[in-house]
Protein backbone atom coordinates (compact mmCIF):
# COMPACT_ATOMS: atom_id res chain seq x y z
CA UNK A 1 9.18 -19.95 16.98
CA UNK A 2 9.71 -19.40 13.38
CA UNK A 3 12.93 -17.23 12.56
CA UNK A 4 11.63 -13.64 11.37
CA UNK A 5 13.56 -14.40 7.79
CA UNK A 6 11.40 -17.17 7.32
CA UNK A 7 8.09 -16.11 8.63
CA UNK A 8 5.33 -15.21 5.87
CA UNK A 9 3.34 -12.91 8.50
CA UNK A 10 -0.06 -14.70 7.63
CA UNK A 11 -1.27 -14.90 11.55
CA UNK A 12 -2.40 -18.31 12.06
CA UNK A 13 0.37 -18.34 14.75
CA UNK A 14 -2.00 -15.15 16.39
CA UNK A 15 -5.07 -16.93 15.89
CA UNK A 16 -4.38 -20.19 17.37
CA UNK A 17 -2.69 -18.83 20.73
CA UNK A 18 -5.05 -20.15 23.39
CA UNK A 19 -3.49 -17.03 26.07
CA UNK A 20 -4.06 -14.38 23.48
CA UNK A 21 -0.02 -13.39 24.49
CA UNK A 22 0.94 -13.38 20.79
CA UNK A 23 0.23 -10.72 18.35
CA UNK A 24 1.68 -9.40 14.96
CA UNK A 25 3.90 -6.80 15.25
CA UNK A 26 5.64 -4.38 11.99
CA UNK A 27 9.31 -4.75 12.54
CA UNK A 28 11.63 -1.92 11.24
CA UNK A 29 11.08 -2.52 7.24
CA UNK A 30 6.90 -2.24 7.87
CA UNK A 31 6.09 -6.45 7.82
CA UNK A 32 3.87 -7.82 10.50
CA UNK A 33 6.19 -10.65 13.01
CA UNK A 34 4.64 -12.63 15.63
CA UNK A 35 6.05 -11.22 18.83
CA UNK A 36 5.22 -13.51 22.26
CA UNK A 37 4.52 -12.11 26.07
CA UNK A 38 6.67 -14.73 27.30
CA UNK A 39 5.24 -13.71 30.67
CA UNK A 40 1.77 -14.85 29.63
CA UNK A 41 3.41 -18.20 27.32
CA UNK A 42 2.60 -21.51 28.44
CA UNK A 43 4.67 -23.26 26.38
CA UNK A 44 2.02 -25.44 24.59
CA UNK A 45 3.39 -25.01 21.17
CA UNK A 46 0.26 -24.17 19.59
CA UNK A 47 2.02 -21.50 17.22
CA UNK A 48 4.23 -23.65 15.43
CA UNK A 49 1.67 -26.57 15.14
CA UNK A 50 -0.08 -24.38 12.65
CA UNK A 51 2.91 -22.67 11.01
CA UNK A 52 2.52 -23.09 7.27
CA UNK A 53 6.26 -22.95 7.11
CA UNK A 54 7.10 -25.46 9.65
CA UNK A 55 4.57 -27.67 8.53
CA UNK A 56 4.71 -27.59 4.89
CA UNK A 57 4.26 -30.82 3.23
CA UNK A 58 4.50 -31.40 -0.62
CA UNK A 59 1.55 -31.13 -2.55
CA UNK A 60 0.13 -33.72 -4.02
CA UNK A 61 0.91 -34.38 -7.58
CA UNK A 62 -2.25 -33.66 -9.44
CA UNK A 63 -3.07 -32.58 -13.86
CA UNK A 64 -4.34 -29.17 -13.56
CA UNK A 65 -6.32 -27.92 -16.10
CA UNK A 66 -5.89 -24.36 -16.93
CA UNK A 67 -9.22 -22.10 -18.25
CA UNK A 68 -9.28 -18.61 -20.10
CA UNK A 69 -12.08 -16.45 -18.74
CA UNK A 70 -14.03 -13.27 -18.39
CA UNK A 71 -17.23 -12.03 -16.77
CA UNK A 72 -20.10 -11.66 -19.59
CA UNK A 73 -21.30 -8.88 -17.63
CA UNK A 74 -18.85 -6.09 -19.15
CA UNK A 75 -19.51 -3.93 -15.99
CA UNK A 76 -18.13 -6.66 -13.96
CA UNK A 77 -15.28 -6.94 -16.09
CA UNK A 78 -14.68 -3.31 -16.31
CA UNK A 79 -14.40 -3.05 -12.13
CA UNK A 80 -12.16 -5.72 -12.14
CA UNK A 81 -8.09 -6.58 -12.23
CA UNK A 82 -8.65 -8.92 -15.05
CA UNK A 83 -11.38 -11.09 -16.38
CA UNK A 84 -14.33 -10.78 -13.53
CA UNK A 85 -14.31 -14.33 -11.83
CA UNK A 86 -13.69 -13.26 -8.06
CA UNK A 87 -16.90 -11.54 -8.35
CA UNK A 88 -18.57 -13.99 -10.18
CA UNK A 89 -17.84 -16.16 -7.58
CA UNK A 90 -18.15 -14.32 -4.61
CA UNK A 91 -21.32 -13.22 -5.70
CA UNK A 92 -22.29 -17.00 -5.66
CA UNK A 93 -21.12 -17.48 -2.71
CA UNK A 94 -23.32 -14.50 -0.86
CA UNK A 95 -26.19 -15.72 -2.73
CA UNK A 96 -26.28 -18.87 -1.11
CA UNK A 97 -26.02 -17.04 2.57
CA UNK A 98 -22.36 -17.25 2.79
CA UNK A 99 -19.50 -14.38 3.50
CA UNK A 100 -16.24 -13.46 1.48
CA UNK A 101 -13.06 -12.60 2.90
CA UNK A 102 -11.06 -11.19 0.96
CA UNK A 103 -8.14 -7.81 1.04
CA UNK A 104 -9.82 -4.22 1.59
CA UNK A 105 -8.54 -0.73 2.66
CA UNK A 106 -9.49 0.88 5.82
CA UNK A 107 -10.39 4.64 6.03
CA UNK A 108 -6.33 4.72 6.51
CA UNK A 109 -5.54 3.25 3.41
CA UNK A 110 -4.09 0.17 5.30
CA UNK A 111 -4.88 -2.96 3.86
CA UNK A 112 -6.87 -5.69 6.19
CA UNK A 113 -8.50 -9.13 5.58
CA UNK A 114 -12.73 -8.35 5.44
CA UNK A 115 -15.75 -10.18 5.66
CA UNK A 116 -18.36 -9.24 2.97
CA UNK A 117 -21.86 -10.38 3.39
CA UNK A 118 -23.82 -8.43 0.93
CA UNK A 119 -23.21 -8.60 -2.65
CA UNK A 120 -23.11 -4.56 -2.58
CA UNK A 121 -20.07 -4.30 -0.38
CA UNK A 122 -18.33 -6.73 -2.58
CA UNK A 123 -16.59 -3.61 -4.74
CA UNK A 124 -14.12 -3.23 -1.54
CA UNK A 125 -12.61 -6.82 -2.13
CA UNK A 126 -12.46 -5.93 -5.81
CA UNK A 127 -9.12 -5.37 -7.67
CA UNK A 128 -5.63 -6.12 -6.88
CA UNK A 129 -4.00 -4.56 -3.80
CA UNK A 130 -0.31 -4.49 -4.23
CA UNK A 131 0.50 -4.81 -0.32
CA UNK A 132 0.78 -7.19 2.35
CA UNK A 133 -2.51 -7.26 4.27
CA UNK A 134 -2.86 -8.13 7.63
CA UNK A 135 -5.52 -11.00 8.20
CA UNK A 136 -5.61 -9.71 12.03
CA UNK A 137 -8.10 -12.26 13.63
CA UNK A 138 -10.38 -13.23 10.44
CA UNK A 139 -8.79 -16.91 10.89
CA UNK A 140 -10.80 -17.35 14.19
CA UNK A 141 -14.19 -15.59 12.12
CA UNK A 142 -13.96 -17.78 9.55
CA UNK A 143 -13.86 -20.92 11.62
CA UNK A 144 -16.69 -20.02 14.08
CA UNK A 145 -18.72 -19.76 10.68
CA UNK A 146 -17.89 -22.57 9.34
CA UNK A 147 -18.89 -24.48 12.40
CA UNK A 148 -22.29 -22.88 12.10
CA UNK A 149 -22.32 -24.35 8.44
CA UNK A 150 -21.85 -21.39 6.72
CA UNK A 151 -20.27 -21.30 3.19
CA UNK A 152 -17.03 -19.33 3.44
CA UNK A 153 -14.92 -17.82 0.20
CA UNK A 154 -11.62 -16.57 1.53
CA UNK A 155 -9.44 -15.22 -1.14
CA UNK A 156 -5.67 -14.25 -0.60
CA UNK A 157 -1.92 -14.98 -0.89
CA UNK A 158 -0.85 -18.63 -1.59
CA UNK A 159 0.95 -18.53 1.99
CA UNK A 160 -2.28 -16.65 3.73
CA UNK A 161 -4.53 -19.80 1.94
CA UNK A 162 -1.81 -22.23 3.76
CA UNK A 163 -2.13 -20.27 6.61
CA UNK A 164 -5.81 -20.85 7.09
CA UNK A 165 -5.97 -24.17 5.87
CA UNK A 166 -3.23 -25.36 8.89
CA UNK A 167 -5.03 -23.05 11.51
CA UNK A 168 -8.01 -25.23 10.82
CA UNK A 169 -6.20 -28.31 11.10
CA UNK A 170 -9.45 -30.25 8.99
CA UNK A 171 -11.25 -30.04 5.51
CA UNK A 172 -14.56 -28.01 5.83
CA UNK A 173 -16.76 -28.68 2.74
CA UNK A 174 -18.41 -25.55 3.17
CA UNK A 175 -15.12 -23.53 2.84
CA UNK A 176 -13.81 -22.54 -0.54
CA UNK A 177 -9.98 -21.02 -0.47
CA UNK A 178 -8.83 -18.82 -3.81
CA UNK A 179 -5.39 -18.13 -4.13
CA UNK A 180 -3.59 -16.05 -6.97
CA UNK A 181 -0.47 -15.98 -9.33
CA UNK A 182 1.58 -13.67 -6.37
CA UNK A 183 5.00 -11.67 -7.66
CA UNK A 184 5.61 -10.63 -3.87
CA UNK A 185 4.43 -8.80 -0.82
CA UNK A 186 5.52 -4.64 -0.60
CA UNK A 187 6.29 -3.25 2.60
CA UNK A 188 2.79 -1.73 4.25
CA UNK A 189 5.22 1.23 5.62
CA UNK A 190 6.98 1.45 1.72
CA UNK A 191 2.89 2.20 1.07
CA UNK A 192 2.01 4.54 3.37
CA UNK A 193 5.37 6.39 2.61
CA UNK A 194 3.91 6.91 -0.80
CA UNK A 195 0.89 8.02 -0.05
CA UNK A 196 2.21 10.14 2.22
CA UNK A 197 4.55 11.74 -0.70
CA UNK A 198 1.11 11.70 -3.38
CA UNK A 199 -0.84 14.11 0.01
CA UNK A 200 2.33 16.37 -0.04
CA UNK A 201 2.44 16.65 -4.05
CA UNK A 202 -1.10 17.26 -4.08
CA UNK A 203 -2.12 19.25 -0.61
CA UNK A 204 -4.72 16.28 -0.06
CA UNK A 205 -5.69 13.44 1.67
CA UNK A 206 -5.79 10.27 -0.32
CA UNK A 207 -9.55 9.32 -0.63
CA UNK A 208 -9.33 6.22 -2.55
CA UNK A 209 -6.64 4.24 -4.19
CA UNK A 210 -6.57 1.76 -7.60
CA UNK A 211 -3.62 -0.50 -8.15
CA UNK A 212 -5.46 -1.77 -11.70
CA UNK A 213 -7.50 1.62 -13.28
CA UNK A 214 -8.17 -0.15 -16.74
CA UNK A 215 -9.62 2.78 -17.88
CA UNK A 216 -5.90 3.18 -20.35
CA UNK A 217 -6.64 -0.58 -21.14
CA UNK A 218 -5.88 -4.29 -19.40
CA UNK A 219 -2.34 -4.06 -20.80
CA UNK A 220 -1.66 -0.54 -19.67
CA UNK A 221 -3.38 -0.57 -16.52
CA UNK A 222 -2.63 2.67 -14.35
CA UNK A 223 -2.25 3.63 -10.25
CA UNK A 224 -4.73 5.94 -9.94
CA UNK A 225 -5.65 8.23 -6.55
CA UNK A 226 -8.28 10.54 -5.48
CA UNK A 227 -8.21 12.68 -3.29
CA UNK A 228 -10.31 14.85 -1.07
CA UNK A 229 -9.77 18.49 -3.06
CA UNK A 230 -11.40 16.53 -5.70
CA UNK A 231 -7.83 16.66 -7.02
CA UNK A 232 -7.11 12.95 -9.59
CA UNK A 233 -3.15 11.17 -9.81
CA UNK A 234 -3.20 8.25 -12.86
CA UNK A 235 0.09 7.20 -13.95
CA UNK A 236 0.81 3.77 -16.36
CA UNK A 237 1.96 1.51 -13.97
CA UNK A 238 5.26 1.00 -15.21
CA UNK A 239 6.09 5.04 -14.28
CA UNK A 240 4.09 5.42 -11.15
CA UNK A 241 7.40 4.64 -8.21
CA UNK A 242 5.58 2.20 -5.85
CA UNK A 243 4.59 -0.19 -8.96
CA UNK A 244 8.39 0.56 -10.36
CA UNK A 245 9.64 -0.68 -6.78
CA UNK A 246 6.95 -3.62 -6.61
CA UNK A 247 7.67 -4.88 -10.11
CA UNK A 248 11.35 -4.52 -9.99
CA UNK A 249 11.53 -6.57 -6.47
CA UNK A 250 12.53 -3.62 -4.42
CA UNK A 251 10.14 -3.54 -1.16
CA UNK A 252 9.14 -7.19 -0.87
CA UNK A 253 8.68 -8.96 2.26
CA UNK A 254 12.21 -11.12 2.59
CA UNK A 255 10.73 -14.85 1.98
CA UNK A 256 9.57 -13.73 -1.31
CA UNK A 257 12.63 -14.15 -3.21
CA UNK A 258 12.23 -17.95 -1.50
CA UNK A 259 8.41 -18.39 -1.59
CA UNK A 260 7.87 -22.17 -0.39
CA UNK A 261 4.04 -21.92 -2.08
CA UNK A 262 4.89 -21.10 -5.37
CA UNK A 263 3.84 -24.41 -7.10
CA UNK A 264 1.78 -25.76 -9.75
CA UNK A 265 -0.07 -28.09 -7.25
CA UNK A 266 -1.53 -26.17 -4.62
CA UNK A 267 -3.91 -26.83 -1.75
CA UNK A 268 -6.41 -24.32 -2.42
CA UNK A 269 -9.55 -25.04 -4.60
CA UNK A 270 -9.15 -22.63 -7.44
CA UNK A 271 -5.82 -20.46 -8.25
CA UNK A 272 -6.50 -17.60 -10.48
CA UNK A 273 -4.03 -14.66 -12.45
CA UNK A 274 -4.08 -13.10 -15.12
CA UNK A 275 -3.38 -14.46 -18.98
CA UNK A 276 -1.01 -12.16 -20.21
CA UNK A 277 0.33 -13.23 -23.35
CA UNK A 278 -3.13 -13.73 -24.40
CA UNK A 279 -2.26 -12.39 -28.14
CA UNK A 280 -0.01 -15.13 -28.12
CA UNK A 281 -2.39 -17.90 -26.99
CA UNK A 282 -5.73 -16.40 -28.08
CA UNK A 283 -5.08 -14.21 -30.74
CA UNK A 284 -9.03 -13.35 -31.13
CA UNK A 285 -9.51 -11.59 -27.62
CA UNK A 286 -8.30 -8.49 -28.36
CA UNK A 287 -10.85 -6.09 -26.95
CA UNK A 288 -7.72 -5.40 -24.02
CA UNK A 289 -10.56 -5.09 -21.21
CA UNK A 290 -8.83 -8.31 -19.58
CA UNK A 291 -8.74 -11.81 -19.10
CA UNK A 292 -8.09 -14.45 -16.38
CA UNK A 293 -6.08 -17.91 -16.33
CA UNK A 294 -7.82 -20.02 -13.80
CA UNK A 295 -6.45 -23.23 -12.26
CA UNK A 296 -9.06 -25.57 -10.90
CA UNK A 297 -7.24 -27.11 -7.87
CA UNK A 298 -9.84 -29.78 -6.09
CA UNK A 299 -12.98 -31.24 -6.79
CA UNK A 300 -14.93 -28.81 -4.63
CA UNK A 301 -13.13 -25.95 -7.16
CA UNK A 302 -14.70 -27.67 -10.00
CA UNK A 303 -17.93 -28.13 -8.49
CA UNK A 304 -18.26 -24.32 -7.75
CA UNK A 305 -16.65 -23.32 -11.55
CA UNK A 306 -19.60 -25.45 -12.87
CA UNK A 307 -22.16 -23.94 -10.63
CA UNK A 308 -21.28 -20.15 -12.21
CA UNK A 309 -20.06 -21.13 -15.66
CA UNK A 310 -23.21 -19.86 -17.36
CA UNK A 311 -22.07 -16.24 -16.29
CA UNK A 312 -18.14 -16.49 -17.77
CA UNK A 313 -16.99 -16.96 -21.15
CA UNK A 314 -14.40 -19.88 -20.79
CA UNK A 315 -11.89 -21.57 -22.97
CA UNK A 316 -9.54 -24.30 -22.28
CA UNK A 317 -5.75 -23.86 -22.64
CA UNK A 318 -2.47 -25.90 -22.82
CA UNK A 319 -1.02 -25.92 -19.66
CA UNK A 320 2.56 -24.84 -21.21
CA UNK A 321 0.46 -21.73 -22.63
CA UNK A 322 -0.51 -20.51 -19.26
CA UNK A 323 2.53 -21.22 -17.57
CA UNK A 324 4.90 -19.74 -20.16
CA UNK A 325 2.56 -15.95 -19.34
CA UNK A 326 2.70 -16.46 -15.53
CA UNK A 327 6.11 -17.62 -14.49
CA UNK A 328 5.63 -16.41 -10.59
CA UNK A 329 3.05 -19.51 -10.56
CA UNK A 330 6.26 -21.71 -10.29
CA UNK A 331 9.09 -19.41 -9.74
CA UNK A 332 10.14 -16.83 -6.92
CA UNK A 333 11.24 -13.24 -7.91
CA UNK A 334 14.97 -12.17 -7.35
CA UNK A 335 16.10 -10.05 -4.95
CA UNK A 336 17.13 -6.79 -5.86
CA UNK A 337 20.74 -5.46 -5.33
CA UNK A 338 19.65 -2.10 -3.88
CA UNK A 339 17.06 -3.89 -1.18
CA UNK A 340 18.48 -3.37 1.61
CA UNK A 341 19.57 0.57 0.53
CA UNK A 342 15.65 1.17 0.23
CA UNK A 343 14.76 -0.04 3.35
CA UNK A 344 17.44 1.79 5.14
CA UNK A 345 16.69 4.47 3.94
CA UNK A 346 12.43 4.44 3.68
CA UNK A 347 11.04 6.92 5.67
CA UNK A 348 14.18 9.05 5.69
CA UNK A 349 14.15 10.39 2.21
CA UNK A 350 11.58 11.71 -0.62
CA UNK A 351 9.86 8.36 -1.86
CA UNK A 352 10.45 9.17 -5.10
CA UNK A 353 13.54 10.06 -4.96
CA UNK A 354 14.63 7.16 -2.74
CA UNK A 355 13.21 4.75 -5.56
CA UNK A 356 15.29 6.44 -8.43
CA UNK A 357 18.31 6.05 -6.19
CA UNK A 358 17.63 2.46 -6.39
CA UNK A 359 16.54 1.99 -9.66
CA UNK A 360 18.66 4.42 -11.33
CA UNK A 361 21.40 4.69 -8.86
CA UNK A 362 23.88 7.53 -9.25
CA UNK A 363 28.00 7.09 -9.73
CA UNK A 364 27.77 8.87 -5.72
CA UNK A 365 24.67 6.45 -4.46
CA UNK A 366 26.67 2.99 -6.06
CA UNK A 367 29.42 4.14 -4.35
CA UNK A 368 28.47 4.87 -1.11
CA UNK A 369 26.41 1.58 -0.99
CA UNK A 370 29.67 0.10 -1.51
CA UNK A 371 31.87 2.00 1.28
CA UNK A 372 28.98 0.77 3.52
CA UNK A 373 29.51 -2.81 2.33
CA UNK A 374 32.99 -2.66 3.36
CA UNK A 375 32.36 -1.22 6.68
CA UNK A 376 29.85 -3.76 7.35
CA UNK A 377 32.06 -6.59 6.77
C-alpha cells in the first residue's frame, strides 16, 4: 500500500477491494487513510492497481484553450462561486436523463460526494466547499450507471477525477469528469472544530454553511452561517479563521504542498476556476458578480461546451492571461511553518485562538515551538 504521506484519500483503493476489508479511515489530523483487515486480505493487489499515485503517468502534451465565462441567467450566477458553468452544465446533463456527482453537506455539516438527479436538488452541489470530501462508495455508483448507459457528470478535486478515471480502468463516452483550479484540501476535523467554536459563540446549531456568500461582491466574497435561533455569522473571507488557515496553507492535507495533478494538461474533460485578475485581462466586466476561466481538456469537453454555449457569455483568452490569475493550476502551495503546531494542537484549544497562534504567533508560542523542536531532535 501507498505510504499515508503520499496518499490523496480519494477511495478508489475502497472501491475496487473485491473483500470489502478496506475502508477509509480519519487518522489523528482529521484526513481519510485506507486502513486494510489483513485478516480478510487476499493479497490480489487490487488497491494499488488503481492508485492514482502509483499509477500516474504524464499527461499528454496537448494546446489548451482557455475561455472567460458566466451564466446569462443572473440568478444562476448569483448562487454560484463564480461565473455559473457547473450548473449550466449539470443542468444539461440531468436534462438528458443523466446524474451529477458532485461535493454536498450532510445534515452534520460533513462534506460527502452526492448523486443529483433532479435539476432542483442541484443547489446542494452548488458553490465551493473548502474541505476534503469523502467520495465514500460513489466510485462503484457511478460505474454501475455508466454500464447502464447513463450520462454521468462527476465534478471534484484533480486527484478525486484521477481517482475515478483509474478505478474505471477504461474511457466511458457517456462519462464527463470536471475538475477545478484546487489551492489544497483542509482538515474535515480543522472544520468541524470551527463550527463547533461558531455553535458556542452563538448558542446554536449551524443550519447551513457558505464558503462563497457574494452577496459583499465576487472579489469580497464572505463565510457566512445560519443557524437554528435564526441567529446569521458573515465575515470577508480574508478575516473569518478557517479561510485565514485555508488560504495561508495551515490545515491542508500533507500531499498538497506536493500535488502530483497540478498540471496544465489534465485528464479530465473540462477544468474550471475562477478568473481573478479579470480587471487586468478584461477590463469591461466589472459588474464584480463573478467570472470563470474554463479549460477545455478533450474532445468530449468541447463537444458538451458547444452543446450549452447558447446559455454562457464566453470570451477567449491568452493562455499566459489565465495562468498568470490562477497559479495553483501549475503550482503546489507551501507548507506553512506553524503546520504541524496547529494540528497538535486542534481540538485542544479555542479555534480561534489556535489560528492566531499560528498566524500571529506570540514571542512565548515561537518559542515554545522551538524548545519542542529541540526536544524532538
Amino acid at each position: 500500500m501507498l505510504p499515508d504521506i503520499d496518499c490523496v484519500g480519494c477511495g478508489a483503493c475502497a472501491n475496487i477491494c473485491p473483500e470489502n476489508c478496506l475502508n477509509m479511515i480519519a487518522d489523528k489530523d482529521g484526513f481519510l487513510h485506507p486502513k486494510i483487515d489483513k485478516n480478510i486480505c487476499i493479497n490480489c493487489q487490487a488497491c494499488e492497481k488503481v492508485c492514482s499515485v502509483i499509477n500516474n503517468k504524464p499527461k499528454e502534451n496537448k494546446a489548451v484553450q482557455p475561455y472567460a465565462v458566466y451564466s446569462k441567467n443572473d440568478n444562476v450566477r448569483s448562487s454560484s462561486s463564480s461565473g455559473g458553468l457547473f450548473y449550466t452544465i449539470a443542468k444539461h446533463i440531468i436534462k438528458h436523463g443523466g446524474i451529477v456527482y458532485g461535493a454536498a453537506f450532510d445534515e452534520n455539516l460533513y462534506l460527502n460526494h452526492k448523486g443529483v438527479e433532479s435539476i432542483e436538488d442541484l443547489y446542494m452541489l452548488q458553490g465551493s466547499k473548502y474541505v476534503q470530501c469523502d467520495t465514500k462508495f460513489c466510485f462503484r455508483e457511478i460505474k454501475t450507471h455508466l454500464d447502464t448507459q447513463r450520462p454521468v457528470l462527476f465534478c471534484g478535486t484533480p486527484c478525486q477525477v484521477e481517482g475515478l478515471l483509474c478505478y474505471l480502468k477504461k474511457p466511458y463516452e457517456n462519462l464527463f469528469t470536471l475538475d477545478f483550479i484546487c489551492h489544497g484540501v483542509p482538515s474535515p476535523k480543522a472544520w468541524q472544530e470551527y463550527i463547533k467554536h461558531q455553535e458556542k459563540t452563538f448558542s446554536s446549531k449551524v443550519r447551513s454553511a457558505s464558503f462563497r456568500d457574494k452577496s459583499k461582491g465576487w472579489s469580497y466574497f464572505s463565510s457566512k452561517l445560519e443557524f437554528v435561533n435564526q441567529k446569521e455569522y458573515s465575515n470577508i473571507h480574508y478575516n473569518d479563521v478557517f479561510m485565514k488557515a485555508f488560504l495561508q496553507n495551515v490545515s491542508l492535507r500533507k500531499t498538497c504542498y506536493n500535488c502530483k495533478f497540478k498540471t496544465v494538461n489534465r485528464n479530465s474533460d473540462i477544468t474550471m476556476g475562477d478568473l481573478w485578475g479579470i480587471k487586468n485581462i478584461l477590463p469591461d466586466i466589472t459588474d464584480d458578480k463573478g467570472v470563470s476561466v474554463v479549460f477545455i481538456q478533450s474532445e468530449k469537453g468541447n463537444r458538451l461546451f458547444e452543446q450549452v454555449n447558447k446559455e454562457l457569455w464566453i470570451q477567449e483568452i491568452s493562455f499566459d492571461s489565465a495562468i498568470a490569475s490562477n497559479s495553483a493550476m501549475t503550482k503546489s502551495v507551501y507548507e506553512h511553518n506553524f503546520r504541524g503546531y496547529f494540528f497538535k494542537n486542534l481540538g485542544k484549544q479555542n479555534f480561534e485562538r489556535l489560528v492566531r497562534d499560528c498566524l500571529e504567533p506570540s514571542y512565548y508560542v515561537r518559542l515554545k515551538r522551538k524548545l519542542n523542536n529541540i526536544l524532538s531532535k
